[in-house]
C-alpha atoms as a PDB file:
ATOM      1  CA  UNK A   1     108.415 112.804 116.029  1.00  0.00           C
ATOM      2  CA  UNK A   2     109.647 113.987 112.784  1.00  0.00           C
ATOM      3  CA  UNK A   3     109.264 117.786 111.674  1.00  0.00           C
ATOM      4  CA  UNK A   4     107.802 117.712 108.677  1.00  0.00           C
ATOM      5  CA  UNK A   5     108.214 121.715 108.009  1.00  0.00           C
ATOM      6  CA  UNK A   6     111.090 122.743 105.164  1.00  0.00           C
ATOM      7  CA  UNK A   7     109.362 123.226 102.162  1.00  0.00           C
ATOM      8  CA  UNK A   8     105.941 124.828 100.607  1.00  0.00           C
ATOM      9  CA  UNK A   9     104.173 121.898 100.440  1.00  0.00           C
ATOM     10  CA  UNK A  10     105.011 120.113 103.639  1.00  0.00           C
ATOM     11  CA  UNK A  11     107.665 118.307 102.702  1.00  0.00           C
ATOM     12  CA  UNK A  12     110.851 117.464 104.479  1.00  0.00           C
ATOM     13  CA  UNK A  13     113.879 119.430 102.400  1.00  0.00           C
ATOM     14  CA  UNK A  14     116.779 117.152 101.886  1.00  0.00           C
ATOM     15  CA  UNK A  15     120.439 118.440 100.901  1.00  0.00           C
ATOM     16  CA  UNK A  16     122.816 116.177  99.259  1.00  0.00           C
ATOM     17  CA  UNK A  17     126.459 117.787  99.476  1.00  0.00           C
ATOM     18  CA  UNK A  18     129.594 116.750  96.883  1.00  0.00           C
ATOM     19  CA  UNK A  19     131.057 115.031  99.680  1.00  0.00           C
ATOM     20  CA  UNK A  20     127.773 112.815  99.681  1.00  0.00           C
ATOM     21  CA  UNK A  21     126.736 113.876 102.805  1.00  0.00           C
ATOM     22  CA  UNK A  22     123.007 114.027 103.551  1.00  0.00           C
ATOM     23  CA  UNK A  23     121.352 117.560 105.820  1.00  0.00           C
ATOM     24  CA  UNK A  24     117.959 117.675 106.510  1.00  0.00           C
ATOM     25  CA  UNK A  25     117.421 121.104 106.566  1.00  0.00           C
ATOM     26  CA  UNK A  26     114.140 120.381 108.697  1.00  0.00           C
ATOM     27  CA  UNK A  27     115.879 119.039 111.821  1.00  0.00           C
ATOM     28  CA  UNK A  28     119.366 120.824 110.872  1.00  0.00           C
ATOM     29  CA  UNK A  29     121.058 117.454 111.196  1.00  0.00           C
ATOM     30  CA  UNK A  30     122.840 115.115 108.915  1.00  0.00           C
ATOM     31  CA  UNK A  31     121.378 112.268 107.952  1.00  0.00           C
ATOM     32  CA  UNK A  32     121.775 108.890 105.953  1.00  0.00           C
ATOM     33  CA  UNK A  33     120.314 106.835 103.915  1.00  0.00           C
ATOM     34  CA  UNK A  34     118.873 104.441 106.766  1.00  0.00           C
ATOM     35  CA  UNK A  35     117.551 107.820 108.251  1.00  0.00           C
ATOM     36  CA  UNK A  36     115.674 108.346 104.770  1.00  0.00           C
ATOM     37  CA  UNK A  37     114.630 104.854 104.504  1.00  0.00           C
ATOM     38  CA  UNK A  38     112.885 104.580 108.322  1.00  0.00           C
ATOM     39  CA  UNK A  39     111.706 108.164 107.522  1.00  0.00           C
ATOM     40  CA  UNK A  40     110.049 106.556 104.571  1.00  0.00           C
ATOM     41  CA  UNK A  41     108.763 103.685 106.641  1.00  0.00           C
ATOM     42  CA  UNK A  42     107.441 106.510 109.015  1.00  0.00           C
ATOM     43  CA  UNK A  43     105.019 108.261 106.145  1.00  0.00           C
ATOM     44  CA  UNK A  44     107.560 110.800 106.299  1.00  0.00           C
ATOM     45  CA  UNK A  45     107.723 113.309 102.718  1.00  0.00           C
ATOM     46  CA  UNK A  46     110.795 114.273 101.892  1.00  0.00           C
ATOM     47  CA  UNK A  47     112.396 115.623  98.619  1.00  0.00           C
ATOM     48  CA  UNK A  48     115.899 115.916  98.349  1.00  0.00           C
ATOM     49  CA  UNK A  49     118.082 118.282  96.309  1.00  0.00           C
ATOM     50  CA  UNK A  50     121.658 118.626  94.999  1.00  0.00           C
ATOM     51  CA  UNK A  51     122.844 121.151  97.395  1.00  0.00           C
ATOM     52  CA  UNK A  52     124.810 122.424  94.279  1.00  0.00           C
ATOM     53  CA  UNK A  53     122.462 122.637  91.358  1.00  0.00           C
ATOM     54  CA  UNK A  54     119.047 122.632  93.721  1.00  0.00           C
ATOM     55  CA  UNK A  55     118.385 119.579  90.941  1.00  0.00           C
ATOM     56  CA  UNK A  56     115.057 116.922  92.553  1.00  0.00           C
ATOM     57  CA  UNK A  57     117.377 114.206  92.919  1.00  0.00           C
ATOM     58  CA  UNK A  58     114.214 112.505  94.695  1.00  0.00           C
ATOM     59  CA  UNK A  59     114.229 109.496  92.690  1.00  0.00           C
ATOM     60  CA  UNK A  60     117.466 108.316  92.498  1.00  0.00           C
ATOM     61  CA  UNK A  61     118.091 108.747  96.368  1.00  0.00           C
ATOM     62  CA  UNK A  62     115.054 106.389  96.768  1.00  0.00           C
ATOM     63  CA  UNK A  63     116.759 103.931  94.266  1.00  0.00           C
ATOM     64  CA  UNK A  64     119.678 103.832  96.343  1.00  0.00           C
ATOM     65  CA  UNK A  65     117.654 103.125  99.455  1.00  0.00           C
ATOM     66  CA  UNK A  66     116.433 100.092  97.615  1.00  0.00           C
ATOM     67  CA  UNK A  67     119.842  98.912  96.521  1.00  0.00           C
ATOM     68  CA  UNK A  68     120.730  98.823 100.280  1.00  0.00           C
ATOM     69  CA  UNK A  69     117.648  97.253 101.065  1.00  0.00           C
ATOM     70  CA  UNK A  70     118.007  94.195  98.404  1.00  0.00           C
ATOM     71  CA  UNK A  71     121.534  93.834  99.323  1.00  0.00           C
ATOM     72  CA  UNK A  72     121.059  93.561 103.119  1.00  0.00           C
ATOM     73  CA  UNK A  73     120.909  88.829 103.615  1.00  0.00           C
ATOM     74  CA  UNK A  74     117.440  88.176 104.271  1.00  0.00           C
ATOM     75  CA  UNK A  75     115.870  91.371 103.110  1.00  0.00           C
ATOM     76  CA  UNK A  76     115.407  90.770  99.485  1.00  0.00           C
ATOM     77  CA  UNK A  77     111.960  92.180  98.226  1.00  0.00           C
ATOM     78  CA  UNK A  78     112.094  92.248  94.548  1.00  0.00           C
ATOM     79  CA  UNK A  79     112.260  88.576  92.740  1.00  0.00           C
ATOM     80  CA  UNK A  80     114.372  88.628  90.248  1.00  0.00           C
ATOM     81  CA  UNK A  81     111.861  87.699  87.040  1.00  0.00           C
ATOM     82  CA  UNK A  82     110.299  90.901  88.368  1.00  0.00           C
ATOM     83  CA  UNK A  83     113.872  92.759  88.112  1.00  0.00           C
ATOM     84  CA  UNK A  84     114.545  91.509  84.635  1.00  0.00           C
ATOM     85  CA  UNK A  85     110.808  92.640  83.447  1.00  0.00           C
ATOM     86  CA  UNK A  86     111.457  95.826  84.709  1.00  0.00           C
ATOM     87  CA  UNK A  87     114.592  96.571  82.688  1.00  0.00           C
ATOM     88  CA  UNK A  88     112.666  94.780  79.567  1.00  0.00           C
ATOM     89  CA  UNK A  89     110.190  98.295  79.880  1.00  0.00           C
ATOM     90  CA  UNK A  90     112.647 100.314  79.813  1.00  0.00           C
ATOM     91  CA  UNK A  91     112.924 101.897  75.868  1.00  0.00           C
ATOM     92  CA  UNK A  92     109.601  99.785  75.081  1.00  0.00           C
ATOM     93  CA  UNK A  93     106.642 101.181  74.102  1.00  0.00           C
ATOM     94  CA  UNK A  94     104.935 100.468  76.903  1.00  0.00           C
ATOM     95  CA  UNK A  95     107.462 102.293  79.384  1.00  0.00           C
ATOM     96  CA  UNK A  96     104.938 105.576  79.646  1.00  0.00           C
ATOM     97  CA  UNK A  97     102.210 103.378  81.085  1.00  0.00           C
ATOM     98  CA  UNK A  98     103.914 101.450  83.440  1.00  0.00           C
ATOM     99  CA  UNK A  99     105.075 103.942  86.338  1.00  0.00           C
ATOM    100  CA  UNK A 100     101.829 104.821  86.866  1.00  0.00           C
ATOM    101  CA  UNK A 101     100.727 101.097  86.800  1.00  0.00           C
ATOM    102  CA  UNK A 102     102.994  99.842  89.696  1.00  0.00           C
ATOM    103  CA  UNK A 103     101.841 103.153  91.703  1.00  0.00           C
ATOM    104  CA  UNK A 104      98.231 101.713  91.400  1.00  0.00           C
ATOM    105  CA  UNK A 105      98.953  98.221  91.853  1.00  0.00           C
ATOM    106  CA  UNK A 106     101.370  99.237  95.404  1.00  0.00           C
ATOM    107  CA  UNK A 107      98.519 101.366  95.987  1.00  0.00           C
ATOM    108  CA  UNK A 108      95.901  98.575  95.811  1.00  0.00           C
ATOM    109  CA  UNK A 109      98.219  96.342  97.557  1.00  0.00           C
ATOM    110  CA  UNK A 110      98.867  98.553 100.753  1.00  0.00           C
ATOM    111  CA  UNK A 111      94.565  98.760 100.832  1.00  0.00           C
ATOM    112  CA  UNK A 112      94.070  95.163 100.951  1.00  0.00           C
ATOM    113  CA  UNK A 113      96.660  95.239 103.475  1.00  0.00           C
ATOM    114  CA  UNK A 114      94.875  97.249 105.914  1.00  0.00           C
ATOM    115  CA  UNK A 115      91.554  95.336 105.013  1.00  0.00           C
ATOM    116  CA  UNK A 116      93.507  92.065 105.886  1.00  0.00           C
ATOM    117  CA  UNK A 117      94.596  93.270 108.971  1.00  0.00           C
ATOM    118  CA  UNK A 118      90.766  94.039 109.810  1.00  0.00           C
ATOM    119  CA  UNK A 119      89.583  91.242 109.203  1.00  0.00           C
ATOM    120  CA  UNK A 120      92.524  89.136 111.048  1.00  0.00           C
ATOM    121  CA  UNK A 121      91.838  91.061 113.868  1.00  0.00           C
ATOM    122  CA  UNK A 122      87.724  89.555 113.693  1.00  0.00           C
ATOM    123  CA  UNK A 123      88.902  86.271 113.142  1.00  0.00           C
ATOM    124  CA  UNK A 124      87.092  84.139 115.090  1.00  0.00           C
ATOM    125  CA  UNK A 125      86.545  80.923 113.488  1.00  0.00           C
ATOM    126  CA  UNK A 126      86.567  79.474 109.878  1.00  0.00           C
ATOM    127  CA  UNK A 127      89.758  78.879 108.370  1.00  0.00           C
ATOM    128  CA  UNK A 128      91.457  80.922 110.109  1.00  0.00           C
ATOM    129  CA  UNK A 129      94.306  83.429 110.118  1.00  0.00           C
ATOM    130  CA  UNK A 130      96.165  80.847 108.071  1.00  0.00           C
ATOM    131  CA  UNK A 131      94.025  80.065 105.482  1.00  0.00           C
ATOM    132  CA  UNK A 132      92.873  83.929 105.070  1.00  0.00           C
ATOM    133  CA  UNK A 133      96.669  85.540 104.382  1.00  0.00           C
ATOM    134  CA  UNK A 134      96.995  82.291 101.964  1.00  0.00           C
ATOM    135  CA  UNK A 135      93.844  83.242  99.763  1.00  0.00           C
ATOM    136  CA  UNK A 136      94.973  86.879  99.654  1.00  0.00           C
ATOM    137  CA  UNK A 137      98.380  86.169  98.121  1.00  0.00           C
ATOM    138  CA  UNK A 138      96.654  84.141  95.725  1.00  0.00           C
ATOM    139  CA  UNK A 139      94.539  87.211  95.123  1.00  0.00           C
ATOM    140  CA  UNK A 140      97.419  89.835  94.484  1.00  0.00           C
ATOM    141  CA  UNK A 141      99.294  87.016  92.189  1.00  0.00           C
ATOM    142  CA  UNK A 142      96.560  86.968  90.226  1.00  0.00           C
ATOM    143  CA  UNK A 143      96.155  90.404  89.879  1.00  0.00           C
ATOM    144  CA  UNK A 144      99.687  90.608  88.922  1.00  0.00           C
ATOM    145  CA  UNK A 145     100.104  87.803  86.610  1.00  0.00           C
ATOM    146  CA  UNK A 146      96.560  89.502  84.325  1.00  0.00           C
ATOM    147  CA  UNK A 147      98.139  92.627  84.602  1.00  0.00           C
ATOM    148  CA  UNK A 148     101.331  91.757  83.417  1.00  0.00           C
ATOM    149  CA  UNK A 149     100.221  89.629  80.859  1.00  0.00           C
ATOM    150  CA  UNK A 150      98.131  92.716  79.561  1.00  0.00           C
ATOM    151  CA  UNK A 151     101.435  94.784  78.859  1.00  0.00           C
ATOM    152  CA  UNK A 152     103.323  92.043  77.974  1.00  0.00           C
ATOM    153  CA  UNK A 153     100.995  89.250  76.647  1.00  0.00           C
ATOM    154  CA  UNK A 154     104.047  87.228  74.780  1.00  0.00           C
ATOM    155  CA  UNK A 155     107.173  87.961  77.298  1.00  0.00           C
ATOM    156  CA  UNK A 156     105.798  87.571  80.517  1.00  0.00           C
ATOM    157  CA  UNK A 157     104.957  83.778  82.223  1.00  0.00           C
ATOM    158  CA  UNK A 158     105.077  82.957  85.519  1.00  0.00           C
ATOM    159  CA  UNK A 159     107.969  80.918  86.320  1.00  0.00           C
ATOM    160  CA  UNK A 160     105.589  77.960  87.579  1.00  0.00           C
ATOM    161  CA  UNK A 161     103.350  78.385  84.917  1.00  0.00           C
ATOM    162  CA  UNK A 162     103.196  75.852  82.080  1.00  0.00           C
ATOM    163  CA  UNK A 163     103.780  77.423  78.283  1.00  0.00           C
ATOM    164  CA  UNK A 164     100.494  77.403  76.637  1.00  0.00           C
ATOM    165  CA  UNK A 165      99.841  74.743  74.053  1.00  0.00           C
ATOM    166  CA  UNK A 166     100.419  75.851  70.663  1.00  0.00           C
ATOM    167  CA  UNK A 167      96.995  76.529  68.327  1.00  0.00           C
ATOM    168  CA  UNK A 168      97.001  75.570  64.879  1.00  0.00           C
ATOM    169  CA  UNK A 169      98.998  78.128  62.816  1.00  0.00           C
ATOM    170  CA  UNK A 170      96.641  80.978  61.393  1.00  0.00           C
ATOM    171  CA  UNK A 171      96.876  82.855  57.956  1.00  0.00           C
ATOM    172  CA  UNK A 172      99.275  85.813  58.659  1.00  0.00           C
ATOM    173  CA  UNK A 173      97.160  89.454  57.546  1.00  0.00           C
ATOM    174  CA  UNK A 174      98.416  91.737  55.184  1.00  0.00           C
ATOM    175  CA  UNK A 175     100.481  94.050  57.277  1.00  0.00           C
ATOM    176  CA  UNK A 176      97.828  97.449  57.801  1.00  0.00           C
ATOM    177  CA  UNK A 177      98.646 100.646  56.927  1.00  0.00           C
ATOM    178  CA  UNK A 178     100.230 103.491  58.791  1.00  0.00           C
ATOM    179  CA  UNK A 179      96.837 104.710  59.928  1.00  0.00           C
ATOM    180  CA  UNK A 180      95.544 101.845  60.985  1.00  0.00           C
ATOM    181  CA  UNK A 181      98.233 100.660  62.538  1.00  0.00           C
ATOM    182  CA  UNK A 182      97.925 103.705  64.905  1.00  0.00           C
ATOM    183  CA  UNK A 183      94.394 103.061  65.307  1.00  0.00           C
ATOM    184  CA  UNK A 184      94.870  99.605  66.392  1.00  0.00           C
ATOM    185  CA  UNK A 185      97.639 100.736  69.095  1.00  0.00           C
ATOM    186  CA  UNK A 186      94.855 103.430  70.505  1.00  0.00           C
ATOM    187  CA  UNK A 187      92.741 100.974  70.799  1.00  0.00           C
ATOM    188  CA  UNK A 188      94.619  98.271  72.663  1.00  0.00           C
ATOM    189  CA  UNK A 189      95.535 101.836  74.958  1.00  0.00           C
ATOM    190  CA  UNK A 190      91.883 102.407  75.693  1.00  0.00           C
ATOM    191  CA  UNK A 191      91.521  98.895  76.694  1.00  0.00           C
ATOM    192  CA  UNK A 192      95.110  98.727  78.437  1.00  0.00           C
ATOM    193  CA  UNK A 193      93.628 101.617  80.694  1.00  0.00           C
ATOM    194  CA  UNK A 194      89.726 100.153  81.408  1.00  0.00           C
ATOM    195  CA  UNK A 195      91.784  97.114  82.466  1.00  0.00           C
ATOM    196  CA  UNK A 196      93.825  98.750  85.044  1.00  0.00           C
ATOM    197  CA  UNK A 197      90.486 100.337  85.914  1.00  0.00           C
ATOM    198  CA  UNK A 198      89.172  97.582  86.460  1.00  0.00           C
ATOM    199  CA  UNK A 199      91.895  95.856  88.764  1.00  0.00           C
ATOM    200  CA  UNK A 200      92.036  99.288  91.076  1.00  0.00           C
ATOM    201  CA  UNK A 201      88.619  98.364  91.901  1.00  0.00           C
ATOM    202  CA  UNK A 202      88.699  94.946  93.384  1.00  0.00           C
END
């Protein structure tokens, strides 16, 4: 069993050396980056640190564990649409909101996870194990193709979904002043936000 004791909170403490080398500082052992990632796997906390700077180099550690991941034959999790609308947030106005979007969404995910595997395992008849996994996914793609479309309403389409048909060109507004040009962005924020509400709690 891991030993979760190395830092205030809990948390396992992680050194990264110059030479690249990993120490957990909880077991006194070095480690690597498959250690992290089945530590991970294990509801392990860790945080790691530049053993140099004591910089939270957290983040990009755990980006590194996916780039192993993804390039491991076989074990490819993100698709790649997803991959390019992820660099599209990046410097867009809407990069503030989504972090804390895909944390819900995971979040939601892993719960109807466990509430799948509860109700595979009182499966008795009806469609079947089968048919239940199938309507879930449809579930979660659904959830993600609203949500998506709600920060990204004219970028993002499914790559199986055919383009919308095109509506009868409208009379273009008078562009609105500074003001209300804030006001209108607020808005669509307050409504971004009841949405995501919204999806948390199917």
């Amino acid at each position: 069993m891991a030993d979760t004791q190395g830092s205030d909170d809990g948390r396992v403490v992680i050194k990264k050396y110059a030479n690249r080398r990993l120490y957990n500082t909880a077991s006194s052992s070095y480690v690597t980056l498959e250690h992290l990632s089945d530590m991970v796997k294990q509801g392990v906390d860790f945080v790691v640190y530049d053993a140099k700077t004591n910089e939270d180099i957290t983040r990009t550690v755990l980006t590194q564990i996916i780039f192993e991941e993804e390039s491991r034959e076989g074990q490819n999790l993100l698709p790649i649409q997803f991959l390019r609308q992820l660099i599209g947030f990046y410097g867009n106005s809407m990069q503030a909101f989504l972090p804390s979007y895909l944390e819900l969404s995971l979040a939601t995910f892993a719960e109807q996870q466990e509430r799948m595997r509860a109700q595979f395992a009182s499966i008795g008849q009806g469609k079947g194990l089968g048919g239940a996994y199938e309507d879930q996914i449809r579930q979660n793609l659904a959830m993600f193709d609203r949500a998506m479309k709600m920060f990204s309403p004219f970028a993002y389409a499914r790559p199986d979904e055919p383009a919308a048909p095109k509506a009868a060109p409208e009379p273009v507004p008078a562009a609105p002043a500074a003001d209300e040009t804030l006001d209108v962005l607020k808005r669509q924020m307050a409504e971004m936000q009841a949405q995501i509400e919204k999806l948390a709690k199917r």
